[in-house]
N, C-alpha and C. Protein backbone atom coordinates (compact mmCIF):
# COMPACT_ATOMS: atom_id res chain seq x y z
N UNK A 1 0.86 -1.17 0.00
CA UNK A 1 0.00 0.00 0.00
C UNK A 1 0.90 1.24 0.00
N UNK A 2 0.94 2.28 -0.90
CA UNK A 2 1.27 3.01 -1.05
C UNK A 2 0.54 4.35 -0.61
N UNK A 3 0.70 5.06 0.55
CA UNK A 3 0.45 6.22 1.12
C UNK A 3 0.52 7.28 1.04
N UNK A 4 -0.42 8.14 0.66
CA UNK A 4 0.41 9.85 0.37
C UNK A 4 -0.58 10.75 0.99
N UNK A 5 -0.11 12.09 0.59
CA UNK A 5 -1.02 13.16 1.36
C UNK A 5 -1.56 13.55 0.29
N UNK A 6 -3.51 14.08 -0.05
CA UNK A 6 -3.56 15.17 -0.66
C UNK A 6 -3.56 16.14 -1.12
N UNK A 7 -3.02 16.23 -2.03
CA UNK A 7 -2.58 17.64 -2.60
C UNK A 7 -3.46 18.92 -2.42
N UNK A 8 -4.67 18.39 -2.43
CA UNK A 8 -5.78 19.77 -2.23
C UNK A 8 -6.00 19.87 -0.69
N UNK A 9 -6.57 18.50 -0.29
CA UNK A 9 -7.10 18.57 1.71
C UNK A 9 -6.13 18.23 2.30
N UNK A 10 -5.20 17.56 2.27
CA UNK A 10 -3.84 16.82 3.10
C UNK A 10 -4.80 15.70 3.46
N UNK A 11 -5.94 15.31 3.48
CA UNK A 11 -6.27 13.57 4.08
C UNK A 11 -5.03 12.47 3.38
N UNK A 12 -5.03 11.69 4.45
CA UNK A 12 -3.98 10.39 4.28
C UNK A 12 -4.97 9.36 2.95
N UNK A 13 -4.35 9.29 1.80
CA UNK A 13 -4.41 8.12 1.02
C UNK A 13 -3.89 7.41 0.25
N UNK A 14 -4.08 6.49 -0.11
CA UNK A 14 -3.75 5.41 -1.15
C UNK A 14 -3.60 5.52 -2.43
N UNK A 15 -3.11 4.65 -3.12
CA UNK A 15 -3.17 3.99 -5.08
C UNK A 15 -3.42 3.07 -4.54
N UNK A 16 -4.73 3.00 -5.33
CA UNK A 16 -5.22 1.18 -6.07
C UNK A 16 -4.55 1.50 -7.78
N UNK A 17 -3.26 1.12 -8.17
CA UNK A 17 -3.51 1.41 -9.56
C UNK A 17 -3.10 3.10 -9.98
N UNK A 18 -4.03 3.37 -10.36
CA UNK A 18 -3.34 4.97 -10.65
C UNK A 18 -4.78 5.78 -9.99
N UNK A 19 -5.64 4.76 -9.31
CA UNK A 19 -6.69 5.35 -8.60
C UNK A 19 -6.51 6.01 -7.02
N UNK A 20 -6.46 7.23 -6.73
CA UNK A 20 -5.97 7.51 -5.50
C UNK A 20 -8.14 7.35 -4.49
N UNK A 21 -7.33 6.61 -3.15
CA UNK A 21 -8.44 5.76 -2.36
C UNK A 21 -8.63 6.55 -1.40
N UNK A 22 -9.58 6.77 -0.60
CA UNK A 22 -9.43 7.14 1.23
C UNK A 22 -9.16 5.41 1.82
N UNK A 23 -8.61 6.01 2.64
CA UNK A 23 -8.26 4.51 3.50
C UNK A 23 -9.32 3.72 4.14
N UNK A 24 -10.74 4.18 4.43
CA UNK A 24 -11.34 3.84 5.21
C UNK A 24 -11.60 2.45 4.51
N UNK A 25 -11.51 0.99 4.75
CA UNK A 25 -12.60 -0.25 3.86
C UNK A 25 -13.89 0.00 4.58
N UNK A 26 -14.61 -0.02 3.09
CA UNK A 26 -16.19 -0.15 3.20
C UNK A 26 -16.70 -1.62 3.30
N UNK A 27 -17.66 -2.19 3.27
CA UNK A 27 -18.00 -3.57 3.20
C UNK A 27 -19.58 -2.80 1.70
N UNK A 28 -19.04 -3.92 1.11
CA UNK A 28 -20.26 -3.69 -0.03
C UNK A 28 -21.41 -5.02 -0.73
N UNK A 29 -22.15 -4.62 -1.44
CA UNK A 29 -22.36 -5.47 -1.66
C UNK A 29 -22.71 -5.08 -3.79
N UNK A 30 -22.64 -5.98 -4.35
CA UNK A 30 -22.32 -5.80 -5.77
C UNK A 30 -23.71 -5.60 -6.16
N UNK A 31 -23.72 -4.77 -6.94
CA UNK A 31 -24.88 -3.98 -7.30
C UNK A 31 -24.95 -3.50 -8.92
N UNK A 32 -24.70 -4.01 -10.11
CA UNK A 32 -25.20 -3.70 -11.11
C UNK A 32 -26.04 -2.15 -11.52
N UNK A 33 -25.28 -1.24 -11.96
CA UNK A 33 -26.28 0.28 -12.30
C UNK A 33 -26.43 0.98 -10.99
N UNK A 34 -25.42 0.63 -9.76
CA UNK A 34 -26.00 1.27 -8.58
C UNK A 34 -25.26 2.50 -8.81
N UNK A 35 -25.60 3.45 -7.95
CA UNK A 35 -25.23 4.82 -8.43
C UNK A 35 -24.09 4.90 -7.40
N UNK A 36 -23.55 3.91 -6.25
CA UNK A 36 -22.22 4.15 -5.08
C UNK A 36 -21.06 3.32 -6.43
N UNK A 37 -19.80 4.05 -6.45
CA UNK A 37 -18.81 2.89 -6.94
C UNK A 37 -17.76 2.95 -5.95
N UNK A 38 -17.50 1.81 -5.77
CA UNK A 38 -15.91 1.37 -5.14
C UNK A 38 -14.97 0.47 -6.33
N UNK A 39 -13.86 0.47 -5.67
CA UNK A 39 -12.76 0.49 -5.74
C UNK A 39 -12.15 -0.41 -5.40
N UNK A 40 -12.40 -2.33 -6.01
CA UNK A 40 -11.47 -3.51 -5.17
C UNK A 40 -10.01 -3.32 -4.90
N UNK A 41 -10.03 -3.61 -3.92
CA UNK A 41 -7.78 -4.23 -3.70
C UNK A 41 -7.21 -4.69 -5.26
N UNK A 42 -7.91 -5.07 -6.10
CA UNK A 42 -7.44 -5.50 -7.13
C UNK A 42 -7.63 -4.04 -8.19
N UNK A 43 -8.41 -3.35 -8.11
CA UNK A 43 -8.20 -2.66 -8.78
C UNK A 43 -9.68 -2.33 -9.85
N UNK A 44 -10.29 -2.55 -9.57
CA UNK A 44 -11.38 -3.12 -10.78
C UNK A 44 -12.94 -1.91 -10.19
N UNK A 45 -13.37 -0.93 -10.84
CA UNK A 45 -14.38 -0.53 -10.53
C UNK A 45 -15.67 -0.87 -10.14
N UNK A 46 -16.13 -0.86 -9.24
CA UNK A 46 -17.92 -1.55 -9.36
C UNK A 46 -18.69 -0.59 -8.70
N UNK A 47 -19.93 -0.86 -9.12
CA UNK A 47 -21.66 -0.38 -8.46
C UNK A 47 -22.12 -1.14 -7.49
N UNK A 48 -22.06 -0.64 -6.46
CA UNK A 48 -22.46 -1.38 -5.31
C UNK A 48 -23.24 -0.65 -4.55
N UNK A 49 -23.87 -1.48 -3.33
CA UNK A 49 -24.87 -0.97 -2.76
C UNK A 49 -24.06 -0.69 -1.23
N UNK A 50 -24.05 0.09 -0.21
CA UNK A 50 -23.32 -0.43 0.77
C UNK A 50 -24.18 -1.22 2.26
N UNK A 51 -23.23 -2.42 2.69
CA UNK A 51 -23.57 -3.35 3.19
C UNK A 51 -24.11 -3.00 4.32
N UNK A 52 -24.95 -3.56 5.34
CA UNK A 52 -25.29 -3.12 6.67
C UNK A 52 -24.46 -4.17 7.58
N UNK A 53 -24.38 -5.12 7.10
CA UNK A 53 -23.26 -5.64 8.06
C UNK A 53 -22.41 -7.04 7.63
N UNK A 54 -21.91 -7.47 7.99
CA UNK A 54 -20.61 -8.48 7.24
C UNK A 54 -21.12 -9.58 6.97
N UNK A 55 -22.56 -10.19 7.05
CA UNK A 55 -22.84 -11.31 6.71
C UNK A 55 -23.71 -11.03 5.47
N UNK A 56 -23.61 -9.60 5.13
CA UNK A 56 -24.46 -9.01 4.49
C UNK A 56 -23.45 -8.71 2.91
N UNK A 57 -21.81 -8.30 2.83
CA UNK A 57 -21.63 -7.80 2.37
C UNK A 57 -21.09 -9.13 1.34
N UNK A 58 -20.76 -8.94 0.08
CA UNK A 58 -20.01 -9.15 -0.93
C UNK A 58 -18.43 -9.22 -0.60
N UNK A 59 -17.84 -8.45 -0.14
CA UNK A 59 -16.68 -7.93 0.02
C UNK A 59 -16.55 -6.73 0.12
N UNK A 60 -15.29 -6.04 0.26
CA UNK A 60 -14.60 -4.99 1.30
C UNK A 60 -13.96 -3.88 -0.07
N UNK A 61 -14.34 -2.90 -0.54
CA UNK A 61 -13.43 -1.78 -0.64
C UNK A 61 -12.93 -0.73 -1.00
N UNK A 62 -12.89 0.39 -1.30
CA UNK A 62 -12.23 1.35 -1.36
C UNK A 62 -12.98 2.74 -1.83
N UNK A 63 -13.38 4.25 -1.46
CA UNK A 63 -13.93 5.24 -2.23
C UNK A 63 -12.63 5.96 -2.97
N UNK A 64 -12.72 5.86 -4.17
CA UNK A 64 -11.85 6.61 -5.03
C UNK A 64 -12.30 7.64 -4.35
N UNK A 65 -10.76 8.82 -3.63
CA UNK A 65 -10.90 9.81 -3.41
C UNK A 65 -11.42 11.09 -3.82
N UNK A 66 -11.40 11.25 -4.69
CA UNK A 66 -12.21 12.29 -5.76
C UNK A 66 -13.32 12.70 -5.34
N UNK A 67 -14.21 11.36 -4.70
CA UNK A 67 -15.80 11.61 -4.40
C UNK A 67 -15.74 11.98 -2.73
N UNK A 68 -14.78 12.50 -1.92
CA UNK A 68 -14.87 12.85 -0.97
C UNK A 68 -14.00 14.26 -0.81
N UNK A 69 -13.50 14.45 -1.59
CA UNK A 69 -12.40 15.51 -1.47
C UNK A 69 -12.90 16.99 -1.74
N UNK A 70 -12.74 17.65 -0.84
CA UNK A 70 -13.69 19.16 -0.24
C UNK A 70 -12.46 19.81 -2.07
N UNK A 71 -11.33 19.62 -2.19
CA UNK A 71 -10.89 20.33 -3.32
C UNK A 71 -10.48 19.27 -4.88
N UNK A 72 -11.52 18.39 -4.95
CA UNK A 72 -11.44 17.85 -6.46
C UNK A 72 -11.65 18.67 -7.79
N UNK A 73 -12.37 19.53 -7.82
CA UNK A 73 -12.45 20.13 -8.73
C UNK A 73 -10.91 20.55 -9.34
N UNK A 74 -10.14 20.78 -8.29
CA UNK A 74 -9.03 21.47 -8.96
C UNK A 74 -8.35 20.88 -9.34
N UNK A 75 -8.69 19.44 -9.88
CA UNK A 75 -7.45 18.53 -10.27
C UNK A 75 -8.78 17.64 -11.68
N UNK A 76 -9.44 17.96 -11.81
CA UNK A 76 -10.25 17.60 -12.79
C UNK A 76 -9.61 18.21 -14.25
N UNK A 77 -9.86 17.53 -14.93
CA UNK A 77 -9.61 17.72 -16.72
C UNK A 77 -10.51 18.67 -17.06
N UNK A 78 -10.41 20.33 -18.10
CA UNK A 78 -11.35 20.75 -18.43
C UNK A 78 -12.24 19.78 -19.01
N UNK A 79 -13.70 19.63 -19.30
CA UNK A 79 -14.57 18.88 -19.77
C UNK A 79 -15.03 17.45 -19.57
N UNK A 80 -14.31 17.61 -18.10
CA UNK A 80 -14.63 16.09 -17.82
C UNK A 80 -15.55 16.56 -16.37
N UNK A 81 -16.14 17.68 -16.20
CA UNK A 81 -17.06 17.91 -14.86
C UNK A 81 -18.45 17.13 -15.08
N UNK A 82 -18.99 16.85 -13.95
CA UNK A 82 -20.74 16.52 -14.65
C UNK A 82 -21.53 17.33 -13.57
């Protein structure tokens, strides 16, 4: 696991990949068209729903930082906002 600070908030996070993570693991559960995505240990995007508790979940992991970060905008591509 590779650790860094953000550049916009200073929160502590991760690379999955060239995806920067918050550290927290979520527990999820796989969800087809769901509007939450995480972020496996492996690397692989999904739609998931999130779990209420561990007998509940699919597996464990990750919010691409972007969707929590008080300063993402400033690291966005012109024309890639929605």
């Amino acid at each position: 696991m590779r650790l860094a600070k953000c550049k916009g908030c200073g929160a502590i996070i991760f690379w999955i990949g060239k995806m920067p993570c918050d550290t927290e693991q979520i527990r999820y559960r796989a969800a087809p068209g769901a509007r939450d995505r995480l972020i496996t240990p492996e690397g692989k995007a999904i739609s998931v729903t999130l779990a209420a508790g561990a007998d509940k979940a699919d597996g464990i992991g990750y919010r691409p930082h972007w969707a929590t970060c008080p300063a993402a905008d400033r690291f966005r591509k012109k024309g890639c906002r929605e």
